[in-house]
C-alpha atoms as a PDB file:
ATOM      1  CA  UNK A   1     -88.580  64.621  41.390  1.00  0.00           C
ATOM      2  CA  UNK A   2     -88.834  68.396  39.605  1.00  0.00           C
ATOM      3  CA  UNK A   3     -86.726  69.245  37.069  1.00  0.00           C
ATOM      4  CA  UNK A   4     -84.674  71.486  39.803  1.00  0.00           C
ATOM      5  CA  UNK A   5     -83.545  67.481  41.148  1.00  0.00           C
ATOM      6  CA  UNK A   6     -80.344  66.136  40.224  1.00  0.00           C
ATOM      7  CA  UNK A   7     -80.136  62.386  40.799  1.00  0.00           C
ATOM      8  CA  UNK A   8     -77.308  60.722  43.286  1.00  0.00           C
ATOM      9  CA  UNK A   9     -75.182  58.559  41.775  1.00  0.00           C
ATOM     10  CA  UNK A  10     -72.454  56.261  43.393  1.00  0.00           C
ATOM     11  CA  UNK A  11     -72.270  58.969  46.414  1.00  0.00           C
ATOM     12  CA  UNK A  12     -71.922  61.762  43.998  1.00  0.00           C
ATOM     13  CA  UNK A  13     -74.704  64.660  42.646  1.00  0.00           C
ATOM     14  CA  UNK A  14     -73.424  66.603  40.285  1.00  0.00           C
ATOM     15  CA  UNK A  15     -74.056  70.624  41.434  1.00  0.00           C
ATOM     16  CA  UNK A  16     -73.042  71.923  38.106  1.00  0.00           C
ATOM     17  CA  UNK A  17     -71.037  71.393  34.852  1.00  0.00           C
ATOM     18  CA  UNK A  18     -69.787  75.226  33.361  1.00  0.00           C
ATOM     19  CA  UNK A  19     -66.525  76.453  31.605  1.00  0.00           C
ATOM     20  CA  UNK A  20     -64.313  77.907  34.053  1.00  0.00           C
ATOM     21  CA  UNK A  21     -60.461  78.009  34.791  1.00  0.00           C
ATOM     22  CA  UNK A  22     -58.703  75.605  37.465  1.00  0.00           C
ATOM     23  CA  UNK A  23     -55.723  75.637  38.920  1.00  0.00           C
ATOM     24  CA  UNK A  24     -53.886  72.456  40.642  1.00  0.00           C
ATOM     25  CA  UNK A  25     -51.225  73.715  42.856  1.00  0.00           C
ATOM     26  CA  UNK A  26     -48.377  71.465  44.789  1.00  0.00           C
ATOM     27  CA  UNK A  27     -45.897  72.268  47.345  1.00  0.00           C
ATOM     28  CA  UNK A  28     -43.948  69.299  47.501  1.00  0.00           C
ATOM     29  CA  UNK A  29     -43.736  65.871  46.259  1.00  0.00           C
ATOM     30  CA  UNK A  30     -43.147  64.476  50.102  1.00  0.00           C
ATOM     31  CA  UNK A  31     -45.746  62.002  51.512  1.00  0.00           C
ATOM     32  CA  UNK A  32     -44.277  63.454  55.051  1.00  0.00           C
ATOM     33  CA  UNK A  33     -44.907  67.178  54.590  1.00  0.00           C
ATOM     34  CA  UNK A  34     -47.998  67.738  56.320  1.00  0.00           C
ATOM     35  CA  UNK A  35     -45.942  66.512  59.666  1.00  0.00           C
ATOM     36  CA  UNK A  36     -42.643  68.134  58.773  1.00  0.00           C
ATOM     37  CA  UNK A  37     -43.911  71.594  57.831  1.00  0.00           C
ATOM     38  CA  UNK A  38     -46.592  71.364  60.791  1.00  0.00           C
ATOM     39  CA  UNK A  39     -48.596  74.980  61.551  1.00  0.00           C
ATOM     40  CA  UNK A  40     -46.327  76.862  59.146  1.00  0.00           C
ATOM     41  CA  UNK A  41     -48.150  74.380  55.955  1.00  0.00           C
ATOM     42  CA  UNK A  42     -51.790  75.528  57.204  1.00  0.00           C
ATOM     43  CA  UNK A  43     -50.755  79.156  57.391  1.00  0.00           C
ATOM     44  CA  UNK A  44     -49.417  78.635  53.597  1.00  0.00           C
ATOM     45  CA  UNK A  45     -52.419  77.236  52.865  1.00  0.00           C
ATOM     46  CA  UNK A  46     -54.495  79.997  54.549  1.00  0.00           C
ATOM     47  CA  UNK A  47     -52.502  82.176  52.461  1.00  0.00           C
ATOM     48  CA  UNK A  48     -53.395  80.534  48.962  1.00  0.00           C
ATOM     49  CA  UNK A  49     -57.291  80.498  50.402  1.00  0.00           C
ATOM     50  CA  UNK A  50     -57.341  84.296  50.708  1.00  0.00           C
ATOM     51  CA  UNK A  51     -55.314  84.951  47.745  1.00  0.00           C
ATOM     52  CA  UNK A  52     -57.817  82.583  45.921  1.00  0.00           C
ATOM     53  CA  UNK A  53     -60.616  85.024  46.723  1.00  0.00           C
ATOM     54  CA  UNK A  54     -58.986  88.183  46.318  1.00  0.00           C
ATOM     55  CA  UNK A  55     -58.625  86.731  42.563  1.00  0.00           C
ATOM     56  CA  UNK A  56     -62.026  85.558  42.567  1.00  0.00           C
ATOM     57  CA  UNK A  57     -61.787  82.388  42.972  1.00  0.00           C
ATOM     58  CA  UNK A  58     -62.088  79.903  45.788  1.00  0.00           C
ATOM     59  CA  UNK A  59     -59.927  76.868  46.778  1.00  0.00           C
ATOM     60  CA  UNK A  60     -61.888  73.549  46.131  1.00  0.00           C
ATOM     61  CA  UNK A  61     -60.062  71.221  47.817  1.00  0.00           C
ATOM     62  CA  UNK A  62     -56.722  70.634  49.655  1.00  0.00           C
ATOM     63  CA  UNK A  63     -55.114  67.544  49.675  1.00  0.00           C
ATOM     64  CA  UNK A  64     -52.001  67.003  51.646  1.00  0.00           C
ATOM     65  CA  UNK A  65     -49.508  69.225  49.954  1.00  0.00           C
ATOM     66  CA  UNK A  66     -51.421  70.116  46.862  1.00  0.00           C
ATOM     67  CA  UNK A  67     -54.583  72.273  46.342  1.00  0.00           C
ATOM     68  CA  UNK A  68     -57.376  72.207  43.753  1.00  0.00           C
ATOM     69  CA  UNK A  69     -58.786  76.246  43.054  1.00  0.00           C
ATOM     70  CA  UNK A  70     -61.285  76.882  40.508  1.00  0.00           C
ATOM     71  CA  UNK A  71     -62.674  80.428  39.133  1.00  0.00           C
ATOM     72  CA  UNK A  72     -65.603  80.684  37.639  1.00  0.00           C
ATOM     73  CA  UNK A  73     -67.448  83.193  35.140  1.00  0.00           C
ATOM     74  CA  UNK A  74     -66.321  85.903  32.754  1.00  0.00           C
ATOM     75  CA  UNK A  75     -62.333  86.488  32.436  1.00  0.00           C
ATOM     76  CA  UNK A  76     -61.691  82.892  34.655  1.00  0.00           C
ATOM     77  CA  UNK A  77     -58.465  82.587  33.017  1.00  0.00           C
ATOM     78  CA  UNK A  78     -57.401  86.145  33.743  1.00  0.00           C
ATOM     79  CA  UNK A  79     -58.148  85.571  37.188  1.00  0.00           C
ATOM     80  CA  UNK A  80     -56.717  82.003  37.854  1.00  0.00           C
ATOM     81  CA  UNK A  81     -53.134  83.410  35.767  1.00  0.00           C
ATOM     82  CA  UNK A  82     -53.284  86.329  38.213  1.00  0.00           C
ATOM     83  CA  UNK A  83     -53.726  84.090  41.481  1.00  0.00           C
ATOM     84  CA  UNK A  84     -50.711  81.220  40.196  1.00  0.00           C
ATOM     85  CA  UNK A  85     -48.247  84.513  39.883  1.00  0.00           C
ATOM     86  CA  UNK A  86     -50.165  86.432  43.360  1.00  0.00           C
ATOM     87  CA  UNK A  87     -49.285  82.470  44.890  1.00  0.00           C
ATOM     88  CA  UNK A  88     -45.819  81.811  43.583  1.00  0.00           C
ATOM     89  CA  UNK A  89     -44.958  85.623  44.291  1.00  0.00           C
ATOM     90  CA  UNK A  90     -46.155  85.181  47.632  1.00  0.00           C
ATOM     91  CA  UNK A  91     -44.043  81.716  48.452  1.00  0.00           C
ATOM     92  CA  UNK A  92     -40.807  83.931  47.214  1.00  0.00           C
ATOM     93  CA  UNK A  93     -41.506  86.922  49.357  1.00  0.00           C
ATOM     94  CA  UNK A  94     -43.137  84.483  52.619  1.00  0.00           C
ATOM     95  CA  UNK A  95     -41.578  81.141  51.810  1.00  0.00           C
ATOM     96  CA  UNK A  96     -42.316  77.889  53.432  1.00  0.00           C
ATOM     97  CA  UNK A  97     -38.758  76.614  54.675  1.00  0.00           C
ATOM     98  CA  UNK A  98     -38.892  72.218  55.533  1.00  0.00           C
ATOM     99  CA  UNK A  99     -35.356  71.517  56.868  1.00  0.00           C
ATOM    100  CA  UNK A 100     -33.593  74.502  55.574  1.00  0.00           C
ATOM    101  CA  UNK A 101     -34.815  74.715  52.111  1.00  0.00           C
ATOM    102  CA  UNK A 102     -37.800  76.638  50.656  1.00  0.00           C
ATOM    103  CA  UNK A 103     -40.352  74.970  49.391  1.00  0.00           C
ATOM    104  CA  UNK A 104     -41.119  76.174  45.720  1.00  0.00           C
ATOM    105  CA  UNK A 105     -45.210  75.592  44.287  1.00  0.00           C
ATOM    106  CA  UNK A 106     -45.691  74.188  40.918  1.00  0.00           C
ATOM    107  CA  UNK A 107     -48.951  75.445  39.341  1.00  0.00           C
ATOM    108  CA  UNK A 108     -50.900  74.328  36.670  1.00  0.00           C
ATOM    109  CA  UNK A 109     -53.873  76.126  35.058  1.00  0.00           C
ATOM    110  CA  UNK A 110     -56.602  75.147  32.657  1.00  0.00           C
ATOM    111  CA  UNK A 111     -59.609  76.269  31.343  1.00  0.00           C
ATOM    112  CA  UNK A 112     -62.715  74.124  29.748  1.00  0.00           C
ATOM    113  CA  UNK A 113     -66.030  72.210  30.751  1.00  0.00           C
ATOM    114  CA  UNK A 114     -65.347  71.255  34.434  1.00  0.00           C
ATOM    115  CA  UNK A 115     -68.051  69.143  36.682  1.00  0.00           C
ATOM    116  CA  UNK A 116     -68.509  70.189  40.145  1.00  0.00           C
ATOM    117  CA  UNK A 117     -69.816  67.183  42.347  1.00  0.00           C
ATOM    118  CA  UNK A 118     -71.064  66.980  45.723  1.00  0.00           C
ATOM    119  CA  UNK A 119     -69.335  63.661  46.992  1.00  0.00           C
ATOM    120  CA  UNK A 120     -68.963  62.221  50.077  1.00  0.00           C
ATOM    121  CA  UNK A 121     -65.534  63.913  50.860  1.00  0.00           C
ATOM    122  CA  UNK A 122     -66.964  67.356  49.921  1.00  0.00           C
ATOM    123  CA  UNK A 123     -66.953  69.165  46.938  1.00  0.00           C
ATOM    124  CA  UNK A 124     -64.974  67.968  43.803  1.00  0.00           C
ATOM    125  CA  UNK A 125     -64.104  68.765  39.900  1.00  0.00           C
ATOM    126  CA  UNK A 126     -64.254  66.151  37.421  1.00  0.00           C
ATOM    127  CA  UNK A 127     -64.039  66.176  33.248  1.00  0.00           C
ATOM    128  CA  UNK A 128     -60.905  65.381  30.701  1.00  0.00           C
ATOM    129  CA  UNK A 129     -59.654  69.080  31.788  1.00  0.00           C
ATOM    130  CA  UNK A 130     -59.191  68.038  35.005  1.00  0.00           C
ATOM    131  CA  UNK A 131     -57.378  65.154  34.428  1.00  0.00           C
ATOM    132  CA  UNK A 132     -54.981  67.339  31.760  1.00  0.00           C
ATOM    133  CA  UNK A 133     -54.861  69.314  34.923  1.00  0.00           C
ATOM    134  CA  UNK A 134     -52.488  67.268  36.690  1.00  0.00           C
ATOM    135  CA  UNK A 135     -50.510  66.277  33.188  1.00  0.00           C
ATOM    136  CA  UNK A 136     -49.684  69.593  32.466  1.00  0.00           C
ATOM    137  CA  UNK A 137     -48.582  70.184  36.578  1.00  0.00           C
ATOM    138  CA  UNK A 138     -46.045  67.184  36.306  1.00  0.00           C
ATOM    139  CA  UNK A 139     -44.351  69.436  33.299  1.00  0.00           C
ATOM    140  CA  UNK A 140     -43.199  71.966  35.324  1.00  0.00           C
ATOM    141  CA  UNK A 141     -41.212  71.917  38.827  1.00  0.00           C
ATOM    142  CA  UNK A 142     -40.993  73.864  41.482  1.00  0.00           C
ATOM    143  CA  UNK A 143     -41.821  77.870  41.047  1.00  0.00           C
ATOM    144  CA  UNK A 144     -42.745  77.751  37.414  1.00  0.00           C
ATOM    145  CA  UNK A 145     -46.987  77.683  36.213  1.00  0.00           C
ATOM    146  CA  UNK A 146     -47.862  75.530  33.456  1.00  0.00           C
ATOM    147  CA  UNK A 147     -50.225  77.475  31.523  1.00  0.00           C
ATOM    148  CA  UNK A 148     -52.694  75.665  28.880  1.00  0.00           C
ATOM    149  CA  UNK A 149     -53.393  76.336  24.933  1.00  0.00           C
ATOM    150  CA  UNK A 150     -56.737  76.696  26.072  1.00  0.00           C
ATOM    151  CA  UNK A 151     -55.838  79.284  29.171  1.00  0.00           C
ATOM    152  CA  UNK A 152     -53.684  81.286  26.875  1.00  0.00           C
ATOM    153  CA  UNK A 153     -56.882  81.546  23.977  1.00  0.00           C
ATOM    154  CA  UNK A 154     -59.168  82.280  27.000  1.00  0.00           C
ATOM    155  CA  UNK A 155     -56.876  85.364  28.472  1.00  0.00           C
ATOM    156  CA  UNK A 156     -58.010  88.582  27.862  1.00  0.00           C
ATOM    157  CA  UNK A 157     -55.272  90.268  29.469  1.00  0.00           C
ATOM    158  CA  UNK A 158     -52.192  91.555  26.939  1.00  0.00           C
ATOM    159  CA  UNK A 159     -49.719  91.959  30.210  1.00  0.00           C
ATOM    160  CA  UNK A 160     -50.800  88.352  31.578  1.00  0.00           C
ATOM    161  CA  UNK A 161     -50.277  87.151  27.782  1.00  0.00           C
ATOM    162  CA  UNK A 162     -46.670  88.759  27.705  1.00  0.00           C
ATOM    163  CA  UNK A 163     -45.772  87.286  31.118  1.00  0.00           C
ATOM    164  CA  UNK A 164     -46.120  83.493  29.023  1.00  0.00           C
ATOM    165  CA  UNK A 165     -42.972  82.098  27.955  1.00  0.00           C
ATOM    166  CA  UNK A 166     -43.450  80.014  23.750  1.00  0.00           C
ATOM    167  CA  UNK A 167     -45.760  77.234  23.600  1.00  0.00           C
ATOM    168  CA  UNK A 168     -44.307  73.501  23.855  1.00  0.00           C
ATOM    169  CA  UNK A 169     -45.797  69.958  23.591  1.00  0.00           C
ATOM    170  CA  UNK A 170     -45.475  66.875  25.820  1.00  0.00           C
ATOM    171  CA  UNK A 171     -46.835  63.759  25.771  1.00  0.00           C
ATOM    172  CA  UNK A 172     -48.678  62.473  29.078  1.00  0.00           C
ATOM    173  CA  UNK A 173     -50.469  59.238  29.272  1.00  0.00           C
ATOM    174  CA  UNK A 174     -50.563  58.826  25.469  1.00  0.00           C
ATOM    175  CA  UNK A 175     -51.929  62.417  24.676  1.00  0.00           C
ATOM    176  CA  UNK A 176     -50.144  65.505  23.430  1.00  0.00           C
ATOM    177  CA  UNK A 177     -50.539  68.451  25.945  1.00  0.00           C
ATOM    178  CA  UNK A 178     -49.949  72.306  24.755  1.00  0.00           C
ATOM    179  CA  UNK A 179     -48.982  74.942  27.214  1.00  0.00           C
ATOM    180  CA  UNK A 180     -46.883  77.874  27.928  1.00  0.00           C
ATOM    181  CA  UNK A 181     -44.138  77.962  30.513  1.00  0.00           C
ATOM    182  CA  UNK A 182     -43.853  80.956  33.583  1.00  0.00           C
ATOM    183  CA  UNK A 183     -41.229  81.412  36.046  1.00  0.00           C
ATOM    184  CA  UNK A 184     -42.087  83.065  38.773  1.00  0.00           C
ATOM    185  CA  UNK A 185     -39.005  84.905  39.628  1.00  0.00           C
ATOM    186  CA  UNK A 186     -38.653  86.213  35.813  1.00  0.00           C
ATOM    187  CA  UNK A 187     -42.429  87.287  36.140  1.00  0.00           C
ATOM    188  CA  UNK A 188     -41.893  90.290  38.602  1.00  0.00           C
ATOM    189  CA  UNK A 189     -44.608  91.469  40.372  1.00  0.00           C
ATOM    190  CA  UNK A 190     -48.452  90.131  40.604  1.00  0.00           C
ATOM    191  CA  UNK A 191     -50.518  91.764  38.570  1.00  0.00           C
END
């Protein structure tokens, strides 16, 4: 094995472990949605995938109603606050309608030390960011982004800073989580 190898473990190989921002998006909290919202779902979906890389980034993995996007490099945060506003702008303007009502994404960013793992289902992230990932999304509901303490330190950007509403705390499975608050509506146009 050269030192270029990276061993499999359990199904898994770990491609590479770097700081970058993530961003855990969900459209609804309906086990049925992929059925009821049919092609109009993958065309929303489509949608976040090209946003993702017009910001950057790229969408890691989709599952069901939610989505998993990661940016990675210099000014991640910057770029993964621009896509969550470019996304929730873009469900406002084109929204996704399931039996008259319009669906409404909750976003969550973070940045830190994330794992990217080839597993047998594809690619995936893994690390305690990850997991905060999906504590800080269950703080917020429907078109508002949950922004991190550690997203807001990382952003370089004074007019994506300004768009953040004051810091709070939660608790989530045991552990205080810090983050900023953004509605999209009251955020105006994507930067």
């Amino acid at each position: 094995m050269s030192a270029n190898d990276v061993p499999e473990t359990n199904g898994t190989q770990t491609v590479s472990e770097q700081q970058m921002a993530i961003v855990l998006g969900d459209l609804a909290l309906n086990p049925l949605f992929p059925i009821k919202a049919g092609q109009s779902a993958k065309e929303f979906l489509r949608r976040v995938d090209e946003l993702a890389r017009s910001h950057g980034g790229r969408i890691l993995k989709t599952m069901s109603e939610a989505f998993l996007a990661v940016f990675e490099g210099e000014g991640g945060a910057d770029k993964a606050v621009a896509f969550s506003l470019a996304t929730q702008q873009s469900s406002i303007q084109q929204p996704l309608v399931i039996e008259g009502k319009p669906l409404r994404v909750q976003l969550s960013v973070n940045v830190g030390p994330i794992e990217l793992r080839k597993t047998w289902y594809g690619e995936d992230a893994f690390g305690p960011d990850v997991a905060d990932l999906a504590r800080l999304g269950n703080q917020v509901k429907g078109g508002e982004i949950a922004v991190s303490a550690a997203t807001r330190a990382a952003l370089r950007s004074a007019e994506l800073k300004a768009l953040l509403g004051p810091e709070e705390s939660a608790v989530a499975s045991g552990s205080e989580i810090r983050f900023s608050r953004v509605h999209a509506v009251e955020a105006g146009a994507t930067p």
